[in-house]
Protein backbone atom coordinates (compact mmCIF):
# COMPACT_ATOMS: atom_id res chain seq x y z
CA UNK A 1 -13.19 15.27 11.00
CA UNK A 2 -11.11 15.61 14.40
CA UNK A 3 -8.12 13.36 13.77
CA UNK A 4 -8.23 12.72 10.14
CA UNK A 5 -5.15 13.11 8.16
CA UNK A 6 -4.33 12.96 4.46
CA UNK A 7 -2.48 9.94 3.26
CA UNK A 8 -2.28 10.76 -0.44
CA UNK A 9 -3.55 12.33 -3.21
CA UNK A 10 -4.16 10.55 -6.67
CA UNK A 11 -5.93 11.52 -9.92
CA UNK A 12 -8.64 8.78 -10.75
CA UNK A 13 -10.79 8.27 -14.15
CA UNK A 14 -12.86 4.73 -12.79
CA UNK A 15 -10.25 3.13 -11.97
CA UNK A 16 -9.96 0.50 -9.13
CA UNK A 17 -8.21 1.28 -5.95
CA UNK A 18 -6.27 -0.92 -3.48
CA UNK A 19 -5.79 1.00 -0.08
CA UNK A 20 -3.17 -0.51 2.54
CA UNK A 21 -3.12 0.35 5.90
CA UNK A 22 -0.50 0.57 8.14
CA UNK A 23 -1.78 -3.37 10.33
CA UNK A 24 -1.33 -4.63 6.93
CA UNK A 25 -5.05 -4.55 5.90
CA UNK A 26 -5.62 -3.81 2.52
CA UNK A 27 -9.04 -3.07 0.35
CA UNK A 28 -9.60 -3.08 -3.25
CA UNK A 29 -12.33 -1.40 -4.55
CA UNK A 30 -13.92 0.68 -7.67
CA UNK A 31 -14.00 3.63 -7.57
CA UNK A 32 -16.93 4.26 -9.55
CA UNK A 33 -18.90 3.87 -6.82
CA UNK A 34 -18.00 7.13 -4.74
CA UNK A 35 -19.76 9.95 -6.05
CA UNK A 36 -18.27 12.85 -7.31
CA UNK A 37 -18.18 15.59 -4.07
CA UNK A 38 -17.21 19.07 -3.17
CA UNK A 39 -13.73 19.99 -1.48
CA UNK A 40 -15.52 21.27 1.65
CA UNK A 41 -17.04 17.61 2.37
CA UNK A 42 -15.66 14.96 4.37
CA UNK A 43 -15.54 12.29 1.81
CA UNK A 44 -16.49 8.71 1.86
CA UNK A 45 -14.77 5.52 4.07
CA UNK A 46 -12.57 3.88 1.88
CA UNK A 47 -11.58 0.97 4.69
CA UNK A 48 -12.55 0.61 8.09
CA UNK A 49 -9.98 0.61 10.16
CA UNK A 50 -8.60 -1.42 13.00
CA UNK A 51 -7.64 0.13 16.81
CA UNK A 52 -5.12 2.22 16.71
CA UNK A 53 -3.78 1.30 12.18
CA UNK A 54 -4.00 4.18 9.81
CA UNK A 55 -3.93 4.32 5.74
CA UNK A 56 -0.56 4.61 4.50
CA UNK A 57 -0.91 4.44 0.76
CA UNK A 58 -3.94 4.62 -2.11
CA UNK A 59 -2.86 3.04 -5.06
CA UNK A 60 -4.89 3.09 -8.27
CA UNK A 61 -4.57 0.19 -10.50
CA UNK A 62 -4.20 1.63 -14.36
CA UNK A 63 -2.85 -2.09 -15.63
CA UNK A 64 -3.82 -5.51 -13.99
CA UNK A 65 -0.57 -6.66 -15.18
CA UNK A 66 0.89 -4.12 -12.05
CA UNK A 67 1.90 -5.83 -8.79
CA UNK A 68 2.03 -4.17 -5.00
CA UNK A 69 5.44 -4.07 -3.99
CA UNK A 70 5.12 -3.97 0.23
CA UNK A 71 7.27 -2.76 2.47
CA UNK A 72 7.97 -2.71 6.22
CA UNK A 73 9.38 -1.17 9.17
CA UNK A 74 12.34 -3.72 9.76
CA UNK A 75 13.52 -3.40 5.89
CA UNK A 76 11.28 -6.64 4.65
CA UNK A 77 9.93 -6.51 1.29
CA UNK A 78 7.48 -8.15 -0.64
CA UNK A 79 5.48 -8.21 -4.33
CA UNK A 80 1.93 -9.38 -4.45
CA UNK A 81 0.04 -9.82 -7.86
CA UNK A 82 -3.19 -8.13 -8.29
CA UNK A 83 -4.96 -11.33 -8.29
CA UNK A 84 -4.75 -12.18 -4.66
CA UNK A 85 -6.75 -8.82 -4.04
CA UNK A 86 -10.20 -9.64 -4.49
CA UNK A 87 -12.67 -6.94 -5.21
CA UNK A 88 -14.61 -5.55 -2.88
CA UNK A 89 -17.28 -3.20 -1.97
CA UNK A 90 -15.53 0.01 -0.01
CA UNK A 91 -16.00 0.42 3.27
CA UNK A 92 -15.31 -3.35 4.57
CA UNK A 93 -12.13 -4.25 6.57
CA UNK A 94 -10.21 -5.92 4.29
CA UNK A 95 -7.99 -8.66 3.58
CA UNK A 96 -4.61 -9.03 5.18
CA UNK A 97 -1.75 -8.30 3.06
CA UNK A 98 1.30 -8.26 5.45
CA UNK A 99 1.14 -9.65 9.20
CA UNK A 100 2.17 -6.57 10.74
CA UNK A 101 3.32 -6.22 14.48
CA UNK A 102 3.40 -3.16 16.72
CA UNK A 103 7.15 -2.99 16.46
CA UNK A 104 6.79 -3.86 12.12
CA UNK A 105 4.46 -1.52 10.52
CA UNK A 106 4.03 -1.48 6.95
CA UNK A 107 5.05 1.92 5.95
CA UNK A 108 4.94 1.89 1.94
CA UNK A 109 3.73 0.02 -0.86
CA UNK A 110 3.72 1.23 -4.59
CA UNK A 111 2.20 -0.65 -7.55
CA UNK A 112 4.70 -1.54 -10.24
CA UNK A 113 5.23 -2.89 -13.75
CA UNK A 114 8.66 -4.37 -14.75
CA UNK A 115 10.39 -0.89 -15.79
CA UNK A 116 9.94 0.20 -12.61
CA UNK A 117 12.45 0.97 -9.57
CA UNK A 118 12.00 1.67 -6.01
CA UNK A 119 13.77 3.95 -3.41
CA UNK A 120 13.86 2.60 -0.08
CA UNK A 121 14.31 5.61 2.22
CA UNK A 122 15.62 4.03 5.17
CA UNK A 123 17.39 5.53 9.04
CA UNK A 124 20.90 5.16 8.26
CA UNK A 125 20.57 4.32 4.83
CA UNK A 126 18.33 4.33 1.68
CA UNK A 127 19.00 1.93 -1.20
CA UNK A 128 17.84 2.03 -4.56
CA UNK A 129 16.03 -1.41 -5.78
CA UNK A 130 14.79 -2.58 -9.37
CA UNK A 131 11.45 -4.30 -9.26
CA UNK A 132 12.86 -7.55 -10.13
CA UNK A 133 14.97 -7.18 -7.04
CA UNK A 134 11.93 -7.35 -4.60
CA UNK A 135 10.57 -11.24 -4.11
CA UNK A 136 7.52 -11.85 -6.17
CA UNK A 137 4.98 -13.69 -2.99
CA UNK A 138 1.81 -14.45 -2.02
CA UNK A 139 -0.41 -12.11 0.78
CA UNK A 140 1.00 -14.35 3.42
CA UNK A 141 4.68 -14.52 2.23
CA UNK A 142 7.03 -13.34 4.67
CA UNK A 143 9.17 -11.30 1.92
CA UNK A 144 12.50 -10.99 2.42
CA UNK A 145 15.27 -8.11 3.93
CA UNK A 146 15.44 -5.73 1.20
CA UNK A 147 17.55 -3.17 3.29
CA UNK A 148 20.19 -4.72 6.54
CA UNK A 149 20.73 -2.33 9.48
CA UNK A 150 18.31 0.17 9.13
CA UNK A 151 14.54 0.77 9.09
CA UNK A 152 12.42 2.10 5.97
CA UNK A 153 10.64 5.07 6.68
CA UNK A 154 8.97 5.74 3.11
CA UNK A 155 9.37 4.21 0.01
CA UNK A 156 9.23 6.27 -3.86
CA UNK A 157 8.67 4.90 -6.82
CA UNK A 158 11.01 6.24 -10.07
């Protein structure tokens, strides 16, 4: 549709599927409930979404062990268990996982297990982080400054 954009692409087998958006909204959901559907359709609503907040990140969950590390504008960072993300039916607005501002967007999240580590790409700098580095929090923890003087623009998981 006019205005749509892709936010990623994963390969799913029924798993479940925690979207976050941008306002700090986030959605879990199974995924065997969309219907397989050709490439030339539009798809199905995986969150609705707030004025003006956009996805930034699918994430399918392969172990419940995982957690969501979250990440923001500023260079705060956060983990959140799976079990504060109830599951949902798609299509609903959500739960808040980060209270987001117009000046502190989330801008990535990526689900990890403890062998995990993070690349925060940042404006100066980037810094590498191990999983146990990041604060393990609630949905409404604050998190703390993961990266001083700069903002993260994307986060990758290695």
């Amino acid at each position: 549709k006019e205005g749509d954009s892709l936010a990623n692409v994963t390969f799913l087998k029924d798993e479940d599927m925690i979207v976050i958006t941008e306002q700090g909204f986030s959605i879990h959901f199974s995924t065997a409930e969309i219907s397989p559907i050709g490439r030339v359709t539009s798809g199905v609503r995986a969150i609705k979404l707030m004025d003006g907040d956009r996805i930034v990140v699918g994430l399918p969950i392969h172990k419940d062990t995982d957690e969501i590390a979250l990440f923001l504008s500023n260079g705060v960072g956060k983990k959140v268990p799976l079990s504060e993300y109830p599951l949902q039916a798609r299509g609903g607005k959500g739960v808040i996982t980060y209270k987001a501002s117009p000046d502190n967007r989330v801008v990535g999240a990526a689900m990890v297990d403890e062998k995990d580590n993070l690349l925060l790409i940042g404006n100066p700098n980037s810094i590498y982080k191990k999983k146990k580095e990041v604060p393990s929090l609630t949905r409404v923890g604050l998190g703390n400054i993961m990266i001083k003087n700069s903002h993260i623009l994307s986060v990758v998981k290695l």
